[in-house]
Protein backbone atom coordinates (compact mmCIF):
# COMPACT_ATOMS: atom_id res chain seq x y z
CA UNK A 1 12.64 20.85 45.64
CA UNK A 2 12.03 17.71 44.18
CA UNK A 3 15.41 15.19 43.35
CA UNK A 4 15.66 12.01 41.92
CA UNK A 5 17.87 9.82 43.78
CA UNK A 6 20.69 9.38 41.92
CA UNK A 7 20.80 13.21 41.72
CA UNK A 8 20.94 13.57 45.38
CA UNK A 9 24.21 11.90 45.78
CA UNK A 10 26.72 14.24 45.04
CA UNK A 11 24.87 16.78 47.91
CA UNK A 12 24.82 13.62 50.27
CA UNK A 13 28.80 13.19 49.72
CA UNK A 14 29.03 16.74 51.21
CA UNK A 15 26.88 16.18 54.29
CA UNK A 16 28.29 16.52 57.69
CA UNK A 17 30.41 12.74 58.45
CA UNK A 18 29.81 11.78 54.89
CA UNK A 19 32.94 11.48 52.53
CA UNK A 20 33.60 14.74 50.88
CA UNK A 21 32.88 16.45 54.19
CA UNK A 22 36.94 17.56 54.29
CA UNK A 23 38.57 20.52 56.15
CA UNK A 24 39.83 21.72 52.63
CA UNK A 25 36.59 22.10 51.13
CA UNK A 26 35.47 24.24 54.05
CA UNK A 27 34.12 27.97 53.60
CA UNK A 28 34.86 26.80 49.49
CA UNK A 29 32.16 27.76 46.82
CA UNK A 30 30.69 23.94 45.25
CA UNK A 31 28.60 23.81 42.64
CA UNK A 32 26.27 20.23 43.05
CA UNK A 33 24.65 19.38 40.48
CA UNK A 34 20.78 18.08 41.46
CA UNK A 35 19.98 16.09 38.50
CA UNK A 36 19.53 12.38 37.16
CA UNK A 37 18.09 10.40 34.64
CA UNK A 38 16.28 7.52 36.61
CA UNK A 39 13.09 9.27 37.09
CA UNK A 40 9.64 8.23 35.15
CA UNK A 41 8.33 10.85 33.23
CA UNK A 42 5.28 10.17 34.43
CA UNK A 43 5.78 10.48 38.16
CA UNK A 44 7.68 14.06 37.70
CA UNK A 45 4.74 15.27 35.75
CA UNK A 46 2.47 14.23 38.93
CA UNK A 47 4.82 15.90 41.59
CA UNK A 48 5.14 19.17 39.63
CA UNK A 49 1.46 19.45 39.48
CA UNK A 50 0.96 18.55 43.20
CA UNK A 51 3.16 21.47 43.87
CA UNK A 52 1.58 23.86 41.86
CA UNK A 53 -1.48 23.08 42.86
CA UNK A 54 -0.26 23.15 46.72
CA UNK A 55 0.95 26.63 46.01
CA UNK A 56 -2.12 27.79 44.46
CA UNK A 57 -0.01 28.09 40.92
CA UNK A 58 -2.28 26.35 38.95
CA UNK A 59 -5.14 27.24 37.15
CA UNK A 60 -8.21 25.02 35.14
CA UNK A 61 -8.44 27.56 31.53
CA UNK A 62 -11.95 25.78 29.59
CA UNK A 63 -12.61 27.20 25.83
CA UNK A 64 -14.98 26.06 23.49
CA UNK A 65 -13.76 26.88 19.44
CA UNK A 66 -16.15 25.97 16.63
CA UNK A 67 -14.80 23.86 14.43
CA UNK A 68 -16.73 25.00 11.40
């Protein structure tokens, strides 16, 4: 899984020692969030494709159509 950095916060707040880590919170479903808005486009579209290609999930399609 692939998080942008300001997205990754609110699970780092709930690490062991870190500030949400609380005994009231223990054996308690939390729903995190994994999102933000600071990433470039550009660089996500690169990462995705890395992983698909690392996990053999992508595939090179070639057609030729007449334009006539």
């Amino acid at each position: 899984m692939v998080v942008e950095g300001g997205g990754a916060t609110g699970l780092a707040a709930l690490l062991p020692g870190a500030q949400l880590d609380r005994h009231d919170l223990k054996g308690k479903n939390i729903v995190v969030p994994l999102c933000g808005g600071n990433i470039d486009t550009t660089v996500l579209g690169r990462v995705l494709e890395r992983g698909l290609a690392a996990d053999d999930r992508m595939k090179n399609f070639t057609a030729t159509v007449s334009d006539r």
